[in-house]
C-alpha atoms as a PDB file:
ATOM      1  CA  UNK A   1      82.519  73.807  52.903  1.00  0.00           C
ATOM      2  CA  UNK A   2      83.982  70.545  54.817  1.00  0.00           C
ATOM      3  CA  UNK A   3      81.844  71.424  57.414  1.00  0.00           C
ATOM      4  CA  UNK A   4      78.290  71.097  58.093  1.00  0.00           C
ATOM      5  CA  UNK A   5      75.536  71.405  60.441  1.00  0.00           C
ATOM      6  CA  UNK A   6      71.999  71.565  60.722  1.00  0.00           C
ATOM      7  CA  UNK A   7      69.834  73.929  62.219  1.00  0.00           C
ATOM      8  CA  UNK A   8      67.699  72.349  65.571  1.00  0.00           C
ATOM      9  CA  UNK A   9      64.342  70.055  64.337  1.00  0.00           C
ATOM     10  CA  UNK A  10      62.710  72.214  67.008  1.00  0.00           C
ATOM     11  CA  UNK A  11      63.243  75.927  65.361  1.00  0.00           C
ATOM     12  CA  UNK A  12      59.901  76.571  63.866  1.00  0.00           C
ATOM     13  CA  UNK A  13      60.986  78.421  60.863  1.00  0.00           C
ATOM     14  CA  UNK A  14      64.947  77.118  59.721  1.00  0.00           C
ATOM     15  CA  UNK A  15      64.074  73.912  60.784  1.00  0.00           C
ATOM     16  CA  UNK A  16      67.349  71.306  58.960  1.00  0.00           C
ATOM     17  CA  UNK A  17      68.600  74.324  56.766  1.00  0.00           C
ATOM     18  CA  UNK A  18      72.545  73.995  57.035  1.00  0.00           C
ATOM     19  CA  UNK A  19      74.887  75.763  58.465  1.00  0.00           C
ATOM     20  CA  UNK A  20      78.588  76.543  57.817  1.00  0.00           C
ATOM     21  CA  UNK A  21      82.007  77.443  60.228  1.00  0.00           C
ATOM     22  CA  UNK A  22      80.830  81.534  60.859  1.00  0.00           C
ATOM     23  CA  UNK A  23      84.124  83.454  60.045  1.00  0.00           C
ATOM     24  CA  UNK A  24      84.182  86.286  62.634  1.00  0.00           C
ATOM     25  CA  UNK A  25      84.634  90.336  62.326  1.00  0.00           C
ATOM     26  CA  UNK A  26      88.065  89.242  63.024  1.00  0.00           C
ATOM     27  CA  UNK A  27      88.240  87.022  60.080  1.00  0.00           C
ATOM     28  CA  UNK A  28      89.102  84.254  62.483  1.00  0.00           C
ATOM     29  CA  UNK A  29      86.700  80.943  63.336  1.00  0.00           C
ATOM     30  CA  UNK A  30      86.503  79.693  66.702  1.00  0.00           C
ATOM     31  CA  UNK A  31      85.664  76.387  68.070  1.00  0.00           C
ATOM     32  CA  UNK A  32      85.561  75.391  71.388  1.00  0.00           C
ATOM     33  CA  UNK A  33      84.364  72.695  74.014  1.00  0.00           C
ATOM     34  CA  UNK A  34      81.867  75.236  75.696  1.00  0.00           C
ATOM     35  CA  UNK A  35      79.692  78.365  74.684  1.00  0.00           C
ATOM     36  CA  UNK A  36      81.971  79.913  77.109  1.00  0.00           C
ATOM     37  CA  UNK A  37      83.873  83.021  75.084  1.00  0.00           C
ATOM     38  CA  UNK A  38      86.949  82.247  77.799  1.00  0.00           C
ATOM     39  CA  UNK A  39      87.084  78.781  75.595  1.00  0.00           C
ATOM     40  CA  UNK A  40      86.974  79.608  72.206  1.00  0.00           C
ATOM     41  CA  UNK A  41      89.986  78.731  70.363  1.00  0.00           C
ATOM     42  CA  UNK A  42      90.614  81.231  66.969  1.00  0.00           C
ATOM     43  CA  UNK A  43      92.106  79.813  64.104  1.00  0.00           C
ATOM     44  CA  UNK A  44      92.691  81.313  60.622  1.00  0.00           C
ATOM     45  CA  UNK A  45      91.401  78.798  58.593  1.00  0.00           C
ATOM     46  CA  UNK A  46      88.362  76.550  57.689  1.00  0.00           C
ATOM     47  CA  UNK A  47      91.626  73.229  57.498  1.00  0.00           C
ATOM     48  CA  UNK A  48      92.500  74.166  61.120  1.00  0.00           C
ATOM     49  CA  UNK A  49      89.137  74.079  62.246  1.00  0.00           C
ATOM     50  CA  UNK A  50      88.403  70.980  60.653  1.00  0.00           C
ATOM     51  CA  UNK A  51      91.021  69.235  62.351  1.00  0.00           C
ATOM     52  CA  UNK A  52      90.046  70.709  65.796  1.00  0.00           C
ATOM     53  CA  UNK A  53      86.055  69.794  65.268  1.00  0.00           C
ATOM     54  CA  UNK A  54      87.954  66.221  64.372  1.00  0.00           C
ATOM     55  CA  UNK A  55      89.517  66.368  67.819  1.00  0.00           C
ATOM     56  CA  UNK A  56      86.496  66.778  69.239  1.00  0.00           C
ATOM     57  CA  UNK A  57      85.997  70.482  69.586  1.00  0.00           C
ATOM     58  CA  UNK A  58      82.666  72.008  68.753  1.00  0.00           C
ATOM     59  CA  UNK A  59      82.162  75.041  66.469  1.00  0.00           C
ATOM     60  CA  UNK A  60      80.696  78.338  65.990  1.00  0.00           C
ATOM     61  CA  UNK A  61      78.676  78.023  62.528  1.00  0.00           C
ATOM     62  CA  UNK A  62      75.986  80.041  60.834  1.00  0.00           C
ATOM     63  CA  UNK A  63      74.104  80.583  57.425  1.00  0.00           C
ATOM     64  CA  UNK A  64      74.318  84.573  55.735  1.00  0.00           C
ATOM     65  CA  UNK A  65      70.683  83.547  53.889  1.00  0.00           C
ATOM     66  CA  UNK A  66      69.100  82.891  57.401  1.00  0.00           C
ATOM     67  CA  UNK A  67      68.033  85.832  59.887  1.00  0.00           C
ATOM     68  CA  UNK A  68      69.353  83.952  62.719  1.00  0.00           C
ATOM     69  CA  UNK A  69      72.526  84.527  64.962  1.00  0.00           C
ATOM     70  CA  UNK A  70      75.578  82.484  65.092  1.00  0.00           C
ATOM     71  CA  UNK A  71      75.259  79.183  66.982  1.00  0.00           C
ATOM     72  CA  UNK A  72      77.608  76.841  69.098  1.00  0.00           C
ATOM     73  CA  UNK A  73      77.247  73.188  67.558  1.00  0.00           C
ATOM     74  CA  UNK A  74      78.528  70.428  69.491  1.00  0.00           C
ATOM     75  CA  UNK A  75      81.269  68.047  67.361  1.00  0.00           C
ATOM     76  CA  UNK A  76      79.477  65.331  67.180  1.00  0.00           C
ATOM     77  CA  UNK A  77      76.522  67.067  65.037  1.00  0.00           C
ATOM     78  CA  UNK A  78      78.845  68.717  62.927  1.00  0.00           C
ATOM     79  CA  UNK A  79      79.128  66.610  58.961  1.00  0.00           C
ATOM     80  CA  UNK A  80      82.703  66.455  58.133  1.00  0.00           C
ATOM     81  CA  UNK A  81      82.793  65.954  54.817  1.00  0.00           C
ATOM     82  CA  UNK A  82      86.119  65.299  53.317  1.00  0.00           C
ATOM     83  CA  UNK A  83      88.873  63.287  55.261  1.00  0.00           C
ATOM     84  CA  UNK A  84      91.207  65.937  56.758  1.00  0.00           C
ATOM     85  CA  UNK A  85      92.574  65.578  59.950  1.00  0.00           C
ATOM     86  CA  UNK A  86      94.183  66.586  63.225  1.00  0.00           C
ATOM     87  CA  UNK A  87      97.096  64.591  61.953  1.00  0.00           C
ATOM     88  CA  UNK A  88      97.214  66.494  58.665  1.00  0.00           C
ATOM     89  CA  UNK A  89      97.095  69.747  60.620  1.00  0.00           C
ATOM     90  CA  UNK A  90      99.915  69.478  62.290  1.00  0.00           C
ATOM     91  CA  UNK A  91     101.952  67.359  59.800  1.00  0.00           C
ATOM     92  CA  UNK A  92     101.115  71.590  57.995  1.00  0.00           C
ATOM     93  CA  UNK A  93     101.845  73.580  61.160  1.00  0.00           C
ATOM     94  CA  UNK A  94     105.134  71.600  61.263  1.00  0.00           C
ATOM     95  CA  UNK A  95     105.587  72.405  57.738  1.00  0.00           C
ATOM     96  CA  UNK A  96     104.568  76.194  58.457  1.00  0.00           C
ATOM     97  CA  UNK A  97     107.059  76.372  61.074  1.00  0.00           C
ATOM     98  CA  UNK A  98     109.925  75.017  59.407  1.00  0.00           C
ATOM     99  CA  UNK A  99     109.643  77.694  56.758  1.00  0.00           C
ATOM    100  CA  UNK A 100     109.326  80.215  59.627  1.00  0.00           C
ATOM    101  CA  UNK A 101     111.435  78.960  62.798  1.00  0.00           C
ATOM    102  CA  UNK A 102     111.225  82.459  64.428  1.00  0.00           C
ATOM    103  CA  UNK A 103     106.896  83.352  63.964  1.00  0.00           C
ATOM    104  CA  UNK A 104     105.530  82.791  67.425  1.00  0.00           C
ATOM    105  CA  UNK A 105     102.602  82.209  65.937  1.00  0.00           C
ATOM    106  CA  UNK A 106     103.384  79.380  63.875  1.00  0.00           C
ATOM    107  CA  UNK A 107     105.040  78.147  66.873  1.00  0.00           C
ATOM    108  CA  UNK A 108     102.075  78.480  68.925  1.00  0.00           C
ATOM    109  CA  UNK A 109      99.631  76.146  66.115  1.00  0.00           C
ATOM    110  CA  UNK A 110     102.230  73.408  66.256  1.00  0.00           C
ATOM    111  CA  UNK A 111     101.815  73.488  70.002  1.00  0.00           C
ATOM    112  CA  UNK A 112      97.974  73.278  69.789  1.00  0.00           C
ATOM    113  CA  UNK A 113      98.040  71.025  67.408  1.00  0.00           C
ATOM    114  CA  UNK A 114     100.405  68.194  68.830  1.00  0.00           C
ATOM    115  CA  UNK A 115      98.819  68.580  72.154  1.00  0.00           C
ATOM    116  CA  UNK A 116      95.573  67.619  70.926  1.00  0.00           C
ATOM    117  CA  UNK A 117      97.161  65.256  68.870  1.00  0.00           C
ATOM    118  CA  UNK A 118      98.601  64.000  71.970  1.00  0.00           C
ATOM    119  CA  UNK A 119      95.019  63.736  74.035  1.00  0.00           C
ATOM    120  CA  UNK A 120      93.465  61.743  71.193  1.00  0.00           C
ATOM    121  CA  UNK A 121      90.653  63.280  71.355  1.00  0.00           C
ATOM    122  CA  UNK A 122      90.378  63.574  75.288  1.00  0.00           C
ATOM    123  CA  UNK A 123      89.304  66.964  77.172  1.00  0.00           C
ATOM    124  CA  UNK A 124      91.401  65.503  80.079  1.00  0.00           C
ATOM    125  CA  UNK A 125      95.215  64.158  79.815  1.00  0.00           C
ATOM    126  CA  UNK A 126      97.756  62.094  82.089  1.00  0.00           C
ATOM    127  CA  UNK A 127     100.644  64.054  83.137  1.00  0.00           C
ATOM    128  CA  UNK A 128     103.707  62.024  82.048  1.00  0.00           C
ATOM    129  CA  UNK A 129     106.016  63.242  84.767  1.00  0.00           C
ATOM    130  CA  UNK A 130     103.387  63.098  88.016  1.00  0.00           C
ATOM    131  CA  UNK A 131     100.995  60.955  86.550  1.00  0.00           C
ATOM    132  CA  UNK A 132      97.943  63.783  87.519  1.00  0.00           C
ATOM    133  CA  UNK A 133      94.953  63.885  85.403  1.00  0.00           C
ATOM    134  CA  UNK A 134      94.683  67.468  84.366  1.00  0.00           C
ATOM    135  CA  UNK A 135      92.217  69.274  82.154  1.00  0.00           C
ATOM    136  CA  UNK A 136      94.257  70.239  78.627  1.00  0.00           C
ATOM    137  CA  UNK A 137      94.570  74.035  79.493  1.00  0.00           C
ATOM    138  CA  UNK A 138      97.092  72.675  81.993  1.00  0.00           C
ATOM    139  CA  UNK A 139      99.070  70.669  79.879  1.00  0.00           C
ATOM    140  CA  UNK A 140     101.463  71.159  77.210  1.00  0.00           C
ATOM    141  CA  UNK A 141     103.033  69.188  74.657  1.00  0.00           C
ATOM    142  CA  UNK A 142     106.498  69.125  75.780  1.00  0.00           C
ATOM    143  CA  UNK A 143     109.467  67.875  73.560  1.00  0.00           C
ATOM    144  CA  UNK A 144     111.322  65.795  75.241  1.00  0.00           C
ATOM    145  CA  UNK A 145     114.394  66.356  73.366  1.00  0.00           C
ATOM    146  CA  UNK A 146     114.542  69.843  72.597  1.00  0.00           C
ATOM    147  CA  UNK A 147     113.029  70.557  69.312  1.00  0.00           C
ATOM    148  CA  UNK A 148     116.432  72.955  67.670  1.00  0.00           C
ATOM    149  CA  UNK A 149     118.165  69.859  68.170  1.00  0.00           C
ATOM    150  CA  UNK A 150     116.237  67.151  66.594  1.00  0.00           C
ATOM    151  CA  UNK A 151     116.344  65.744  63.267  1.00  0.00           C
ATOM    152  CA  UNK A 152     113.653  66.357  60.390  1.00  0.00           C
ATOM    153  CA  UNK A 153     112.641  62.655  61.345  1.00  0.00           C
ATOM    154  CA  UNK A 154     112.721  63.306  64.949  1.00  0.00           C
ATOM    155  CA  UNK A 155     110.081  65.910  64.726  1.00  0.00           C
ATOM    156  CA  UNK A 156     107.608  64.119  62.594  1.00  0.00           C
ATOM    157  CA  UNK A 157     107.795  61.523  65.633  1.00  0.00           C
ATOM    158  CA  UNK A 158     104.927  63.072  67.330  1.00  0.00           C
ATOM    159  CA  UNK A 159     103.863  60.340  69.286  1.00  0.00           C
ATOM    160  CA  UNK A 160     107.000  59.836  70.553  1.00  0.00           C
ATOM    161  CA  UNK A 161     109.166  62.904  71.189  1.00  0.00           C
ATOM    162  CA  UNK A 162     107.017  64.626  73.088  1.00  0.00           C
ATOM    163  CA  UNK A 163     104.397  63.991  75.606  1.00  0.00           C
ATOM    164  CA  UNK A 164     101.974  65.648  78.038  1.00  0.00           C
ATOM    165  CA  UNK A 165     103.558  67.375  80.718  1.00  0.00           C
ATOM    166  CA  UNK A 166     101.459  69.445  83.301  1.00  0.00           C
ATOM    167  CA  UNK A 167     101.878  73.308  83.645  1.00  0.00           C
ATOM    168  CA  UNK A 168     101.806  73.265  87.406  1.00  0.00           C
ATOM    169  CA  UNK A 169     105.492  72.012  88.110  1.00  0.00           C
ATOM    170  CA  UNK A 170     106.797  68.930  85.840  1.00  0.00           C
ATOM    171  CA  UNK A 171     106.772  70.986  82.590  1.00  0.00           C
ATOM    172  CA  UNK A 172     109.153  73.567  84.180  1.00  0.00           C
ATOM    173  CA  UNK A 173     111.459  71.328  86.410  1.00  0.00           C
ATOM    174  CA  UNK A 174     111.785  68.827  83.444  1.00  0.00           C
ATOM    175  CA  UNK A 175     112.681  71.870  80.732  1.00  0.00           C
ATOM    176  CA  UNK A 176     115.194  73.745  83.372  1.00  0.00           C
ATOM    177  CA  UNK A 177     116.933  69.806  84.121  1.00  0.00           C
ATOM    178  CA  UNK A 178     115.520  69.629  87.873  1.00  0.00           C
ATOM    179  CA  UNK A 179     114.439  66.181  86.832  1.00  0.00           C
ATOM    180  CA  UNK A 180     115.383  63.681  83.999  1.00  0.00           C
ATOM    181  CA  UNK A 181     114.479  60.050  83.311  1.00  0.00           C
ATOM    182  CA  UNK A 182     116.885  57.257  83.665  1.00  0.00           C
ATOM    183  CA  UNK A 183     115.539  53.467  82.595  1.00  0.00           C
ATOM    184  CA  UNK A 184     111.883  55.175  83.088  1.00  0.00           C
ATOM    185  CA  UNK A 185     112.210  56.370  86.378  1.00  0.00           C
ATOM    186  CA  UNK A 186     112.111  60.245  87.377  1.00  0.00           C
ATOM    187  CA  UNK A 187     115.544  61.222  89.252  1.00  0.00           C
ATOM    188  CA  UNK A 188     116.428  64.662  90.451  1.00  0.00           C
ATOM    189  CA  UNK A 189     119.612  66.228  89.220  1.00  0.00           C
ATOM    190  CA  UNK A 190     121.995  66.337  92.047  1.00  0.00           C
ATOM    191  CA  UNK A 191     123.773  69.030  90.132  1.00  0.00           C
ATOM    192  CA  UNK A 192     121.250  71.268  90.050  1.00  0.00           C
ATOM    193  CA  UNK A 193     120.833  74.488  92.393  1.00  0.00           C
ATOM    194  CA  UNK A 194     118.069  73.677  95.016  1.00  0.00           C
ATOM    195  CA  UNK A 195     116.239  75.037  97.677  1.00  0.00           C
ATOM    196  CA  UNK A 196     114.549  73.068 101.426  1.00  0.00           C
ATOM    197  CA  UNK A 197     111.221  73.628  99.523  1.00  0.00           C
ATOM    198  CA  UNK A 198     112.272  72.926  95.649  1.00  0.00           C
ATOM    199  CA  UNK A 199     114.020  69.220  97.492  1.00  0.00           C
ATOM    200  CA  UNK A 200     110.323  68.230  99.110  1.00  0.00           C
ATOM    201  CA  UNK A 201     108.521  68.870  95.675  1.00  0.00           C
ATOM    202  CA  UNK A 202     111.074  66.769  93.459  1.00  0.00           C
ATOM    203  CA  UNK A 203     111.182  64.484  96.478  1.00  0.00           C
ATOM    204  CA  UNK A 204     107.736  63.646  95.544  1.00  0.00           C
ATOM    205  CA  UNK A 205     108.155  62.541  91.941  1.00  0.00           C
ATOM    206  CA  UNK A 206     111.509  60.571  92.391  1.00  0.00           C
ATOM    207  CA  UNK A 207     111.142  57.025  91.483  1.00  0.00           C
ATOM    208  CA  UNK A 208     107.998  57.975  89.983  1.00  0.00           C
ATOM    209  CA  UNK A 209     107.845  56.021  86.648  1.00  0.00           C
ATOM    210  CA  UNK A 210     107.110  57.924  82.775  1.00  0.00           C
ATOM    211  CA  UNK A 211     103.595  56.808  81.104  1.00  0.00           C
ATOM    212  CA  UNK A 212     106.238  57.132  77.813  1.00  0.00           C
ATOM    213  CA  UNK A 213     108.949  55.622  78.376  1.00  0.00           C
ATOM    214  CA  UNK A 214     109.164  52.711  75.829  1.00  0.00           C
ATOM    215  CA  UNK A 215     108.283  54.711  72.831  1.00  0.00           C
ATOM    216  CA  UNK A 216     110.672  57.838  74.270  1.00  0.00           C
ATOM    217  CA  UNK A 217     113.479  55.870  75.885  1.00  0.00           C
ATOM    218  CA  UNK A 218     116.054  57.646  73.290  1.00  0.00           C
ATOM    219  CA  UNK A 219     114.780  60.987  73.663  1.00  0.00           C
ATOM    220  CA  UNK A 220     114.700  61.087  77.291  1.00  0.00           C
ATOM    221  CA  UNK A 221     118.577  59.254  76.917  1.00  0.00           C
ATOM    222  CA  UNK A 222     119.327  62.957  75.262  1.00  0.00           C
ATOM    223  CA  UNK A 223     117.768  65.130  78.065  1.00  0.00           C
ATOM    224  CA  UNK A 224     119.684  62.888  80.709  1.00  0.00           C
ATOM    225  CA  UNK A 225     123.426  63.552  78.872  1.00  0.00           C
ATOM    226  CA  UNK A 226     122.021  67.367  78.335  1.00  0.00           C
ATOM    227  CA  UNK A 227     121.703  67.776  81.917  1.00  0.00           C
ATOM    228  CA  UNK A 228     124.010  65.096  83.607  1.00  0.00           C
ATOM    229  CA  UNK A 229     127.291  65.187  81.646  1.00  0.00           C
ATOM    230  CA  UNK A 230     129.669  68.044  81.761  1.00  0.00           C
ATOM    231  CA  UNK A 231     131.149  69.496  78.832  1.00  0.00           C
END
């Protein structure tokens, strides 16, 4: 196993003996950054839960030759013990996904796995639309240009085409073409459909400027011609 922990100094009988990533009923390991079941996050494999425990997220691990029950073990007392990483998680999900453009599962570990990527290693994110500081269940790893329409190349990019967007406005208005970035400012789309209360909420993040812009500038040029010029 890549992973390792040891049990607590203060157990009085399993004192140091290791343990391993516990593969549930479900065949699936979890890690998470709380004991809280509501935070677990299941993966299929002991790779993918490498790479999360290397992004910071704790795991559940036990050991079959001790009579004790599964623990929570924080990251930073877990032994990683070969060199794979986040990165080379989702350089495979992308992989994955390419061989299998319509599972919506494989679609949903490339997400997880390039939003973390895109946290570095942070429970908390930055909003690149609003600028908010969000915890990660409310952000998403948006592509700026949409992902069908990108190049091989362009999708390796990860830390450029796409970036942290927040789920409790910017995600949607940016994906729909509400907004779009010009010279790294945030304008509205005057050709869009609006609404009196849809006006005050974009009103609020025109002029606002993109965390992203200089490494994104010619991704965000193809969401402005998506949404601006008629066809």
């Amino acid at each position: 196993m890549a992973l390792e922990a040891f049990v607590s100094k203060r157990s009085k009988h399993n004192a140091g003996k290791p343990l391993y990533p516990h593969k549930h009923k479900d065949g699936m390991f979890v890690a998470s950054h709380s004991r809280f079941e509501a935070d677990y996050i299941r993966v299929e494999t002991s790779e993918q839960l490498q790479a999360l425990v290397d992004a910071g997220y704790g795991a559940r691990m036990s050991n079959p030759a001790l009579n004790i029950a599964p623990s929570f073990v924080l990251s930073k007392n877990i032994r990683i013990t070969d060199s794979y990483t986040l990165l080379d998680e989702l350089k495979k999900s992308f992989s994955a996904l390419e061989l299998d453009l319509d599972s919506t599962r494989k679609r949903r570990a490339e997400q997880t796995f390039l939003r973390l990527y895109l946290l570095k290693k942070q429970m908390v994110g930055q909003c690149v639309i609003c600028g908010s500081t969000l915890p990660e269940k409310l952000l998403v790893a948006a592509h700026i240009k949409k992902r069908a329409e990108c190049s091989t190349e362009e999708k390796l990019d990860f830390d450029a085409i796409a970036g942290l967007m927040c789920k409790l406005g910017c995600n949607d208005l940016f994906e729909q073409g509400y907004i779009y970035v010009s010279e790294g400012k945030i304008l509205k789309n005057p050709n869009a459909i609006s609404t009196l209360y849809l006006e005050k909420v974009l009103s609020r993040l025109e002029g606002l400027s993109v965390a992203n812009w200089e490494q994104s500038k010619m991704y965000y040029a193809w969401h402005r011609k998506k949404w601006t010029e008629k066809t």
